[in-house]
N, C-alpha and C. Protein backbone atom coordinates (compact mmCIF):
# COMPACT_ATOMS: atom_id res chain seq x y z
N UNK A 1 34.52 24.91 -20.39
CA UNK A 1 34.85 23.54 -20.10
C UNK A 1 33.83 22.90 -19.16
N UNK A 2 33.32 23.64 -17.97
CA UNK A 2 32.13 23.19 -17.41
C UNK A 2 30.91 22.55 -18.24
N UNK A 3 30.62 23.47 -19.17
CA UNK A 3 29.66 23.13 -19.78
C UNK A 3 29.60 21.70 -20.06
N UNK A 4 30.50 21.56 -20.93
CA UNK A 4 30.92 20.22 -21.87
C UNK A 4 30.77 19.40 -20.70
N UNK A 5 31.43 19.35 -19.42
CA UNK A 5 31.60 18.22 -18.44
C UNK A 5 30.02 18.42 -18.13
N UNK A 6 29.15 19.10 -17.95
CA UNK A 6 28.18 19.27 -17.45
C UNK A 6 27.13 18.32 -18.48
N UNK A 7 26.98 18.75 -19.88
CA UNK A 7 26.84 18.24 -20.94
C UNK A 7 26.82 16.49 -21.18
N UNK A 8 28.31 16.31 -21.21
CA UNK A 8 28.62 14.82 -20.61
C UNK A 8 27.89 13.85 -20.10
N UNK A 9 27.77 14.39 -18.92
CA UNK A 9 27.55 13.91 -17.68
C UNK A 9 25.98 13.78 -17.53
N UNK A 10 25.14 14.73 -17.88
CA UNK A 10 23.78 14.92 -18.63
C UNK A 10 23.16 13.50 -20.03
N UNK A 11 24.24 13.36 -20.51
CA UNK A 11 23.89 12.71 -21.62
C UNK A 11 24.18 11.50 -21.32
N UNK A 12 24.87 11.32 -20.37
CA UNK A 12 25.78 9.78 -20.03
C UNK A 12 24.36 9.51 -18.76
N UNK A 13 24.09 9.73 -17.96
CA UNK A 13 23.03 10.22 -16.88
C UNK A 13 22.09 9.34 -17.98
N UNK A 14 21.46 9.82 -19.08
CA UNK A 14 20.50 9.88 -19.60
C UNK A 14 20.58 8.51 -20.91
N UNK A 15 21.14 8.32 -21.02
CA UNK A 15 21.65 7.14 -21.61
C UNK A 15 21.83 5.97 -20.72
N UNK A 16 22.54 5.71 -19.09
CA UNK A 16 22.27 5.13 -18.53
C UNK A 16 20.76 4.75 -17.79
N UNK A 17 20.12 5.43 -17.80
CA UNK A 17 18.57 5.77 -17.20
C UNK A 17 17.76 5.27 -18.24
N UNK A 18 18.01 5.59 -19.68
CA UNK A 18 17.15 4.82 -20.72
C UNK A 18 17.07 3.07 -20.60
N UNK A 19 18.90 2.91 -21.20
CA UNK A 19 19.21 1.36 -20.86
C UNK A 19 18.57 0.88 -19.42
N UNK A 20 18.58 1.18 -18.54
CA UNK A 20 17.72 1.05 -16.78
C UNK A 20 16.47 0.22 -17.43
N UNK A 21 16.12 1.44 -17.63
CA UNK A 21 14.43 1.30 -17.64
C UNK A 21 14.15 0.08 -18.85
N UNK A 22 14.87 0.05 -20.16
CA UNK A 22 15.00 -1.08 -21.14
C UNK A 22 14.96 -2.71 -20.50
N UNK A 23 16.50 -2.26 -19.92
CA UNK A 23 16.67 -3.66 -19.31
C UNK A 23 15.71 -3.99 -17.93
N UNK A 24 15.42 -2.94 -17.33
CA UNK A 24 14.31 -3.25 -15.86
C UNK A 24 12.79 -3.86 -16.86
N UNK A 25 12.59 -3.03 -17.70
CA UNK A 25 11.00 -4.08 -18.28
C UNK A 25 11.61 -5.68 -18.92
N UNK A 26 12.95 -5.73 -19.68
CA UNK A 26 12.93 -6.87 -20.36
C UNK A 26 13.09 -7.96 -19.28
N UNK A 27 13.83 -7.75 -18.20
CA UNK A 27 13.67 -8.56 -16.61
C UNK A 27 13.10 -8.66 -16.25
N UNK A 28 11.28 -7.55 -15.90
CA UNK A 28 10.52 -7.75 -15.69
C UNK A 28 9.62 -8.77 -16.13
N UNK A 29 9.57 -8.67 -17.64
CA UNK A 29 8.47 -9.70 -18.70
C UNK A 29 9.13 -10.65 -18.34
N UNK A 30 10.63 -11.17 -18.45
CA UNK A 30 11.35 -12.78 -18.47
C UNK A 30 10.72 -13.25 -16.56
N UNK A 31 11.23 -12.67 -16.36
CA UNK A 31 10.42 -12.34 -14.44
C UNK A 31 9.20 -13.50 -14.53
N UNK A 32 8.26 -12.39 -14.42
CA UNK A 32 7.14 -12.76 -14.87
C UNK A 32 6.53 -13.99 -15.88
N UNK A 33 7.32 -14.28 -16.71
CA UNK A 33 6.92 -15.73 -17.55
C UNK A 33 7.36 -16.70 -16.59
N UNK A 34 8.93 -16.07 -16.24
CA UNK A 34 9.32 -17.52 -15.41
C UNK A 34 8.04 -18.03 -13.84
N UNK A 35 7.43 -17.38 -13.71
CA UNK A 35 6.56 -17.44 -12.29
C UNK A 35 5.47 -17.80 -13.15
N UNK A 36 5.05 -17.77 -14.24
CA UNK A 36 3.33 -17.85 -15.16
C UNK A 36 3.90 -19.97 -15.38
N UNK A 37 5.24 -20.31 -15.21
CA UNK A 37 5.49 -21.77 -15.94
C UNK A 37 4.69 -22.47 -14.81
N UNK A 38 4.40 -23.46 -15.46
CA UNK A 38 3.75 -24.84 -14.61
C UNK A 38 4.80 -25.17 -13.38
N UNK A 39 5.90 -25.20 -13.61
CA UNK A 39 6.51 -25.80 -12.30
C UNK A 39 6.56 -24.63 -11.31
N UNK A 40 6.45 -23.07 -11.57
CA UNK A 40 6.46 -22.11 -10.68
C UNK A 40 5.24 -22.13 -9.97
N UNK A 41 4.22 -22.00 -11.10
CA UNK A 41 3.22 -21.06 -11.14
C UNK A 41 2.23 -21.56 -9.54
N UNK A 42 2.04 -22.63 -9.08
CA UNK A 42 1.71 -22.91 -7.90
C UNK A 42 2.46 -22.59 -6.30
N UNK A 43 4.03 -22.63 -6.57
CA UNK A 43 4.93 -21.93 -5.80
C UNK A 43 4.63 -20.89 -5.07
N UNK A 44 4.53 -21.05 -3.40
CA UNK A 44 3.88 -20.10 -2.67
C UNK A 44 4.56 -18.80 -3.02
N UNK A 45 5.83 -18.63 -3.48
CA UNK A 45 6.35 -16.91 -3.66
C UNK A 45 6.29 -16.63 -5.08
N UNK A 46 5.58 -17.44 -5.82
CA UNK A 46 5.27 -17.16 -7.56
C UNK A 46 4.69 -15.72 -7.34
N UNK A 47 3.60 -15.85 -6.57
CA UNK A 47 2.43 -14.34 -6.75
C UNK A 47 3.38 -13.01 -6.32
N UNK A 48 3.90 -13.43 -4.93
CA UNK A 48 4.55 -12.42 -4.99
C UNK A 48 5.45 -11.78 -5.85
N UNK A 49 6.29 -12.49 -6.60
CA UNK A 49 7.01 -12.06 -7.54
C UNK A 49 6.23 -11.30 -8.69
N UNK A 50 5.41 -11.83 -8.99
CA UNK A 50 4.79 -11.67 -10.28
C UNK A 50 4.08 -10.56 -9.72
N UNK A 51 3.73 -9.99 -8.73
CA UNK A 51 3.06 -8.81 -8.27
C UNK A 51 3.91 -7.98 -8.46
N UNK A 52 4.79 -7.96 -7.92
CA UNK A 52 6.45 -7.02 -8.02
C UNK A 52 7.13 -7.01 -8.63
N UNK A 53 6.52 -7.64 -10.09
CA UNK A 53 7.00 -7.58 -11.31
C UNK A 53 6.23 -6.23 -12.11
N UNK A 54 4.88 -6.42 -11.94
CA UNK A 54 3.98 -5.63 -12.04
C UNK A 54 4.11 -4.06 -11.73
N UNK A 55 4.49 -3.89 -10.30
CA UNK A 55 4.56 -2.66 -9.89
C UNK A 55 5.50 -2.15 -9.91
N UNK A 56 6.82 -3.07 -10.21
CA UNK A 56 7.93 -2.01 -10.81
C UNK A 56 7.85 -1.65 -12.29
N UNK A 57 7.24 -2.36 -13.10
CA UNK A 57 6.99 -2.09 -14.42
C UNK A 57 6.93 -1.13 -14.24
N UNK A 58 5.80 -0.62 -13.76
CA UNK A 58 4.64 0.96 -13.42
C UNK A 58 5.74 1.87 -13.08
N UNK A 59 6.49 1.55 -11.96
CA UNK A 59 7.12 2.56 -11.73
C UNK A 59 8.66 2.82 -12.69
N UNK A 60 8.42 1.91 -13.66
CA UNK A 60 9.78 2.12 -14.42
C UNK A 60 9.17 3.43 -15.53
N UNK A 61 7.70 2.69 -15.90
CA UNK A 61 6.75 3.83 -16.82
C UNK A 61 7.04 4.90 -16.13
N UNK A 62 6.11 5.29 -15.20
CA UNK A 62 6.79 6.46 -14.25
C UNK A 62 8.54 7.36 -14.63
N UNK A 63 9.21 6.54 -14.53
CA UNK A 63 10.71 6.88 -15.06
C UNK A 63 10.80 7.45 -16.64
N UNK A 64 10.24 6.40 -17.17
CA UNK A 64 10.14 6.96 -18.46
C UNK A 64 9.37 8.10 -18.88
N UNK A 65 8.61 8.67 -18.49
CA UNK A 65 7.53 9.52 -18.51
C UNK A 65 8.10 10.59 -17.82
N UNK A 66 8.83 10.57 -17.01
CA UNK A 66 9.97 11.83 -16.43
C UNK A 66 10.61 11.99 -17.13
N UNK A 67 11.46 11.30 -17.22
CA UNK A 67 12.68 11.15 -18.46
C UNK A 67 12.56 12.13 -19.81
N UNK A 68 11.32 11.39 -20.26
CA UNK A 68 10.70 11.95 -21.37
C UNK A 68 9.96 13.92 -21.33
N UNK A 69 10.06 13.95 -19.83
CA UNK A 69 8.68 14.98 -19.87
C UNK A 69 10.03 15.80 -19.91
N UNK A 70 11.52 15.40 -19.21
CA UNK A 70 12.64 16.42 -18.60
C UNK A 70 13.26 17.03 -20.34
N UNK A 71 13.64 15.95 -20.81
CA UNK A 71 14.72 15.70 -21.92
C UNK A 71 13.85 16.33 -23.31
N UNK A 72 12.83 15.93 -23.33
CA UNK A 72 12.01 15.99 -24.95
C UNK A 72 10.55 17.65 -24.57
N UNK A 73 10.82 18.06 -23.55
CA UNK A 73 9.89 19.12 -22.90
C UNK A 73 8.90 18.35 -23.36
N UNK A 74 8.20 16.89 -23.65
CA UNK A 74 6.96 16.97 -23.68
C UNK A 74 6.47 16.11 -22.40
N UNK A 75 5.78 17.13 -21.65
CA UNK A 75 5.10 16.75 -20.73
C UNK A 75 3.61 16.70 -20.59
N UNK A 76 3.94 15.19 -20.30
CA UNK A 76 2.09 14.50 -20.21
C UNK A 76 1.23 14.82 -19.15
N UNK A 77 1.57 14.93 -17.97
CA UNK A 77 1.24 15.84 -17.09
C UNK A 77 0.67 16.92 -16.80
N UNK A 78 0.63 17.87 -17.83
CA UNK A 78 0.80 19.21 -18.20
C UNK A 78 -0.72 19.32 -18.89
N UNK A 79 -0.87 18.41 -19.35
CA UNK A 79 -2.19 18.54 -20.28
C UNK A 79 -3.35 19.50 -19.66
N UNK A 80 -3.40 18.59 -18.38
CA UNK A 80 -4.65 19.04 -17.79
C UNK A 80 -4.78 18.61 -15.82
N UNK A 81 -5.05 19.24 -15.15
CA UNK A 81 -4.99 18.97 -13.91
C UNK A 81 -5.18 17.48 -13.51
N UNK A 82 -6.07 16.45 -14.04
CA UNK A 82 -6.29 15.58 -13.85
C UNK A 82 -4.54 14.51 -13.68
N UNK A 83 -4.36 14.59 -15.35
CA UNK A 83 -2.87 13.93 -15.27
C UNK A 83 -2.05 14.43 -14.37
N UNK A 84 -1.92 15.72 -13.98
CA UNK A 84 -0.92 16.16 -12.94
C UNK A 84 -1.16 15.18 -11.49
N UNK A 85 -2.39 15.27 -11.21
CA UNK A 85 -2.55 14.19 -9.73
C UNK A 85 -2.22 13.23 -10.26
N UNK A 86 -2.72 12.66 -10.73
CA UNK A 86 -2.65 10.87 -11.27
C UNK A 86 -1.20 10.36 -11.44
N UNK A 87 -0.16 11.54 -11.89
CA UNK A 87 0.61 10.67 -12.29
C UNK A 87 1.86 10.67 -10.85
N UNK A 88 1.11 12.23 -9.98
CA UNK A 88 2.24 11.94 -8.72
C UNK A 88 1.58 11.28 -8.34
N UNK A 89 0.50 10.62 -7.66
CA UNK A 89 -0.84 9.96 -7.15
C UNK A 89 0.04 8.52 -7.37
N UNK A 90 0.10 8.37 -8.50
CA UNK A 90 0.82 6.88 -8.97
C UNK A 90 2.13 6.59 -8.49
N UNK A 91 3.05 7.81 -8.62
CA UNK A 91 4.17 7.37 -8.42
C UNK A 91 4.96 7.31 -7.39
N UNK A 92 3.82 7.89 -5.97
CA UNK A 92 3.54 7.93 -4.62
C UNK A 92 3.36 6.62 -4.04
N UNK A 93 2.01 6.15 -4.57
CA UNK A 93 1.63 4.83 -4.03
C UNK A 93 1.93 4.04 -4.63
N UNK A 94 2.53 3.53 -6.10
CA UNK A 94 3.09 2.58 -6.45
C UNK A 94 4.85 2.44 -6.19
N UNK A 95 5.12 3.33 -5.63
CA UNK A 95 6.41 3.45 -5.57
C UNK A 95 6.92 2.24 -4.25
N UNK A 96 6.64 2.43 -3.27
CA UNK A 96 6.51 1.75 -1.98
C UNK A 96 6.13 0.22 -1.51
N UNK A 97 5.23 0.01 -2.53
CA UNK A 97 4.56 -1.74 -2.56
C UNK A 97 5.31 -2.28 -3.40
N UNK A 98 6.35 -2.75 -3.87
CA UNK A 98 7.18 -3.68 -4.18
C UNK A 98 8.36 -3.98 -2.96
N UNK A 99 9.03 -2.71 -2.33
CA UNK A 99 9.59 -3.27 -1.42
C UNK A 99 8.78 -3.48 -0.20
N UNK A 100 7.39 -3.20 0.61
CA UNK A 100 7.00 -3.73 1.26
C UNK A 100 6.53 -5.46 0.83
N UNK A 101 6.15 -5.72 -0.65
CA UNK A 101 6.05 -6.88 -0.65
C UNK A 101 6.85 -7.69 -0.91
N UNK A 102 8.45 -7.44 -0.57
CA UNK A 102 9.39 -7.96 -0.64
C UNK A 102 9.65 -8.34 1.26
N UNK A 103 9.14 -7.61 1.89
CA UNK A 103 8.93 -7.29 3.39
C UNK A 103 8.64 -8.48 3.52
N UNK A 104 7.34 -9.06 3.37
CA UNK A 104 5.79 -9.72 3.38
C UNK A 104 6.44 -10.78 2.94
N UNK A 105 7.09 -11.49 1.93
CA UNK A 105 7.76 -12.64 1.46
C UNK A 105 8.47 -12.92 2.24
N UNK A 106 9.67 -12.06 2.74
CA UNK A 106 10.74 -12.22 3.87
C UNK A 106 10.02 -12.98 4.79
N UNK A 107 9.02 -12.52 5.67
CA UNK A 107 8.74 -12.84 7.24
C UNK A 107 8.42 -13.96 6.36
N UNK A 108 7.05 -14.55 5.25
CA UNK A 108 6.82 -15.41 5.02
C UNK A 108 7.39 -16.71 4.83
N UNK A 109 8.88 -16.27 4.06
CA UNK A 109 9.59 -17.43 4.09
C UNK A 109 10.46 -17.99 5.30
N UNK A 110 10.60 -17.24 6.19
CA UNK A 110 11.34 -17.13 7.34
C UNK A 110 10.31 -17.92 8.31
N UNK A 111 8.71 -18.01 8.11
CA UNK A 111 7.92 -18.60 8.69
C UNK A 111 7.81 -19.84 8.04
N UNK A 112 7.92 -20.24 7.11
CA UNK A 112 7.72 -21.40 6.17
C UNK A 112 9.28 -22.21 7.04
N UNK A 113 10.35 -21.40 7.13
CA UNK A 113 11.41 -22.15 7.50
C UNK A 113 11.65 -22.56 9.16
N UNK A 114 11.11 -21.45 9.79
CA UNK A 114 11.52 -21.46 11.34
C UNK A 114 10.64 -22.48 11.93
N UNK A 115 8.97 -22.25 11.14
CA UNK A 115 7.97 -23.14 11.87
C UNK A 115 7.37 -24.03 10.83
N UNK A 116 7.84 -24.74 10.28
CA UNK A 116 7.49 -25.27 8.66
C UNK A 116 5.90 -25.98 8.79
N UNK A 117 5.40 -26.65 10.02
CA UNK A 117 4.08 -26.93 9.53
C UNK A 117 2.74 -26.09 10.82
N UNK A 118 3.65 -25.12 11.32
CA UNK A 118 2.61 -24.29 12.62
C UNK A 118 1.79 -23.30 11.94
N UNK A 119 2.33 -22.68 10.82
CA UNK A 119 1.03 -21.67 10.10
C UNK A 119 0.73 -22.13 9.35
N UNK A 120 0.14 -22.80 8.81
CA UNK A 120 -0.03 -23.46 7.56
C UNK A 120 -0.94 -22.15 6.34
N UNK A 121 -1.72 -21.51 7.18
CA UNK A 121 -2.80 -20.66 6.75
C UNK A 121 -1.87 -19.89 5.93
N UNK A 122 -0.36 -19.50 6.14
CA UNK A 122 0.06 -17.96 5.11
C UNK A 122 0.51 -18.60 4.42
N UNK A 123 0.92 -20.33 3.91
CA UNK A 123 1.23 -20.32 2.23
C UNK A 123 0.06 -20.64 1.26
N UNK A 124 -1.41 -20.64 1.90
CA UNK A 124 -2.58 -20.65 1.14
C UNK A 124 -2.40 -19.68 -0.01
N UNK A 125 -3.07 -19.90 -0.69
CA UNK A 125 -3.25 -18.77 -1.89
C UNK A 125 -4.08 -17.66 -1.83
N UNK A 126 -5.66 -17.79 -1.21
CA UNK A 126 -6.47 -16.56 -0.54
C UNK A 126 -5.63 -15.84 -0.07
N UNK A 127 -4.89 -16.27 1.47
CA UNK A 127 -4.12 -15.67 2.74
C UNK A 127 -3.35 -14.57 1.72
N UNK A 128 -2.19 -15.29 0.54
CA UNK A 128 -1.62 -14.11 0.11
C UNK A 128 -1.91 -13.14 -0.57
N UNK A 129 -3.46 -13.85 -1.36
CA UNK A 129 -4.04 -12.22 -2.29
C UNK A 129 -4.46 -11.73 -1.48
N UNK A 130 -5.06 -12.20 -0.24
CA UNK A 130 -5.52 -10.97 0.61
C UNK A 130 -4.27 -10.50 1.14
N UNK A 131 -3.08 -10.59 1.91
CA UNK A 131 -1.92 -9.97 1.95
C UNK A 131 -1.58 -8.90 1.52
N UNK A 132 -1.45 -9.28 -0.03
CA UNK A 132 -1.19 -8.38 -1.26
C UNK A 132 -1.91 -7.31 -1.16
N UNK A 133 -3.43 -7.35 -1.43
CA UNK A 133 -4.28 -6.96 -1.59
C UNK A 133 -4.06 -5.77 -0.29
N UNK A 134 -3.89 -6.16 1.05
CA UNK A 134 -3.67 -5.62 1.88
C UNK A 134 -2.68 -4.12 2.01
N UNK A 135 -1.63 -4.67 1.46
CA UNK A 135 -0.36 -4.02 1.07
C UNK A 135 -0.71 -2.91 0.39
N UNK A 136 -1.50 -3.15 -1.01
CA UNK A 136 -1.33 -2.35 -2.23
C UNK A 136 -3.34 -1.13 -1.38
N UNK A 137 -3.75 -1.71 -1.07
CA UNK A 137 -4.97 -1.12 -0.31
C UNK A 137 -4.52 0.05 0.67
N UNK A 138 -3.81 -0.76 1.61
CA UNK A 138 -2.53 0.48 2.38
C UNK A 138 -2.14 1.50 1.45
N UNK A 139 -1.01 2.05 0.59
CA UNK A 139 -0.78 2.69 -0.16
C UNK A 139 -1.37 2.98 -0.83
N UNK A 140 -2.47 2.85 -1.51
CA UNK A 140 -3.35 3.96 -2.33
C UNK A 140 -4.41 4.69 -1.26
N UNK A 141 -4.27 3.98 -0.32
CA UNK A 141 -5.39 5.26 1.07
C UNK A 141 -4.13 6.14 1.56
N UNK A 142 -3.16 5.26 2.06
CA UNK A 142 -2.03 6.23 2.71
C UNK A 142 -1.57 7.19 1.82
N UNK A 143 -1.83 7.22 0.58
CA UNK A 143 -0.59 8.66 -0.39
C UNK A 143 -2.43 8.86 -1.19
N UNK A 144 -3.31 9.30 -0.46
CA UNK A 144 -4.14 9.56 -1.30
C UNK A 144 -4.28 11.14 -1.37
N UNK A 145 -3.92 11.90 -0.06
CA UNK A 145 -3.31 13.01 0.24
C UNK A 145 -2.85 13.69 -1.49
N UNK A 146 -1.75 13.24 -2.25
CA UNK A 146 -1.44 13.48 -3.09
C UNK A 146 -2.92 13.88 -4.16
N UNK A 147 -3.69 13.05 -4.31
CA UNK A 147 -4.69 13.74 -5.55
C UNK A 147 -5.18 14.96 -5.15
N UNK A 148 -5.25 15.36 -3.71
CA UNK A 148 -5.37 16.59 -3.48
C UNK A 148 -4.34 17.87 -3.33
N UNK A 149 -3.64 17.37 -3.22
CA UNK A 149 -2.03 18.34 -2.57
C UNK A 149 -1.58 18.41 -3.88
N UNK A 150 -1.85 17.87 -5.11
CA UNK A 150 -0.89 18.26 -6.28
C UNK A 150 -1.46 19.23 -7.36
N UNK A 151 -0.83 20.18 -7.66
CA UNK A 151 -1.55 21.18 -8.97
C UNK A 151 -0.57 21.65 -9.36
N UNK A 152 -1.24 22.29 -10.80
CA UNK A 152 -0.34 22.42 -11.98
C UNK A 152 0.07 24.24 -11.81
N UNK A 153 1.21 24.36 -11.85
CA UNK A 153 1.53 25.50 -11.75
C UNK A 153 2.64 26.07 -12.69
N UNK A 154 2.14 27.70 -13.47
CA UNK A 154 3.36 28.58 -14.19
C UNK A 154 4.27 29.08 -13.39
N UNK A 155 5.56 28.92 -13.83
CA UNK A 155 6.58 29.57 -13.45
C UNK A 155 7.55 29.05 -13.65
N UNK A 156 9.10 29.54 -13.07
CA UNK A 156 10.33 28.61 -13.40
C UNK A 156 10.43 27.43 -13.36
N UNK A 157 10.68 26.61 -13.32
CA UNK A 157 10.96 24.97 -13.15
C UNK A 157 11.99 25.31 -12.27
N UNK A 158 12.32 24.26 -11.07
CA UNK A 158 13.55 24.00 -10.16
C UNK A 158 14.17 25.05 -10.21
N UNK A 159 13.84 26.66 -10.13
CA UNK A 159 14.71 27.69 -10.03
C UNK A 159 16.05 27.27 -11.24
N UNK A 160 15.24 27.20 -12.42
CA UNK A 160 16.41 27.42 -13.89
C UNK A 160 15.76 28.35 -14.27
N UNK A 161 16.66 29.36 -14.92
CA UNK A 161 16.40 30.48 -15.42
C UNK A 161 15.87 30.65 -17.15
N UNK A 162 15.51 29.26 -17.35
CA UNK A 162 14.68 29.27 -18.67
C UNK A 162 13.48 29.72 -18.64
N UNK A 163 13.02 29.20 -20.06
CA UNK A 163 11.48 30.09 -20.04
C UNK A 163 10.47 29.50 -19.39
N UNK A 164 9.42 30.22 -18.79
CA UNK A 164 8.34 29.92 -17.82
C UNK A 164 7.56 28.60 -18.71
N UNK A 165 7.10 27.80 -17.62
CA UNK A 165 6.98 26.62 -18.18
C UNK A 165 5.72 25.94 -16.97
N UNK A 166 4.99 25.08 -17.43
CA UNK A 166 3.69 24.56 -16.44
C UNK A 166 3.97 23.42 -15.87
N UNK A 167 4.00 22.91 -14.83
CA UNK A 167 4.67 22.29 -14.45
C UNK A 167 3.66 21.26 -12.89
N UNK A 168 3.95 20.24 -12.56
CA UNK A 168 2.94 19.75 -11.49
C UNK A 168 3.99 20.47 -9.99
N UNK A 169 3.34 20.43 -9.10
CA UNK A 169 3.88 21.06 -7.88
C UNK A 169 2.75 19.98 -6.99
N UNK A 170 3.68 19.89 -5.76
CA UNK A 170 2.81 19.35 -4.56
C UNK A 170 2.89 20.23 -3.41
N UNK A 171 1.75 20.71 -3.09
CA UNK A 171 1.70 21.56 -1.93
C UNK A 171 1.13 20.91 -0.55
N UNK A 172 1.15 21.71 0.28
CA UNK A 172 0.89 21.57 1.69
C UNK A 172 1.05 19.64 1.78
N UNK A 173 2.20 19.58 1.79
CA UNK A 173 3.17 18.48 2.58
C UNK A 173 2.59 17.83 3.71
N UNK A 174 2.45 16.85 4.00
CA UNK A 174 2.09 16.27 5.44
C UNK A 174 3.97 16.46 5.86
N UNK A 175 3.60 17.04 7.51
CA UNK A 175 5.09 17.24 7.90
C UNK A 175 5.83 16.07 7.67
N UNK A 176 5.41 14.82 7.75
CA UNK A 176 5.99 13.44 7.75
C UNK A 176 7.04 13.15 6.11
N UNK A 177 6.78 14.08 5.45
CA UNK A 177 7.22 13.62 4.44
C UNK A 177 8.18 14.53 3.53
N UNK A 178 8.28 15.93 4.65
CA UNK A 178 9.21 17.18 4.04
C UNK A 178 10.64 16.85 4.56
């Protein structure tokens, strides 16, 4: 009877996680058009959106590409050492810059409201690609650690007692993050 509930619960898991990721890109693209229209598209928090439309895409791919590597054993990853970094590498540093640039909008609009004509400089358009730019520059130096710390390794998966299998591993941890 475990099984079956186990089973279940596995398939229901996995069925909800598909629909996720379905409906997270079709929100994403509608997202994204709505910020590309003429009446948005100049709108000082258009970019931001449309940036963080972007990088959750990625990290929904990311999802799917787990999903896929867990459920269907085909793992892309696996190919060759390269994909093994790249794809924790990615899902390290893209993981993090959507809610910091949700951060970055906050104070922004909170400055647009508290002091409406004293900064004028952060609803420029430069000010925020460099912002952005800032943000997403941060996180690919800060988790760069990862292209080195990750390799592909034989053996069990997550201590299951199936058959030996190749798999990405991240070693020697910065303490900050165990």
């Amino acid at each position: 009877m475990d099984q079956q509930w186990q089973k279940f619960f596995t398939d229901l898991l996995n069925f909800l996680t598909v629909n996720l990721i379905i409906f997270g890109f079709v929100g994403n693209f509608f997202c994204f058009k709505i910020f590309l229209t003429k009446a948005l598209r100049m709108h000082p928090i258009s970019l931001f959106f449309r940036i963080i439309c972007i990088f959750d895409s990625i990290m929904l791919i990311n999802a799917l590409s787990y999903l896929i590597s867990e459920e269907f054993n085909l793992n892309l990853p696996i190919l060759n050492d390269f994909f093994c970094k790249f794809q924790s590498y990615l899902t390290y540093a893209n993981g993090p810059i959507s809610p910091w640039l949700m951060v970055v909008l906050s104070f922004d609009r909170f400055m647009s409201i508290a002091f409406p004509k004293r900064f004028n400089f952060l609803f420029q358009f430069k000010f925020q690609v460099f912002i952005i730019g800032a943000v997403v520059a941060f996180n690919y130096i800060y988790y760069s650690f990862m292209i080195w710390n990750t390799v592909l390794v034989a053996g069990k998966y997550k201590n299951q007692s199936k058959n030996l299998r190749t798999y990405c591993q991240i070693i020697d941890m910065p303490e900050k993050f165990n």
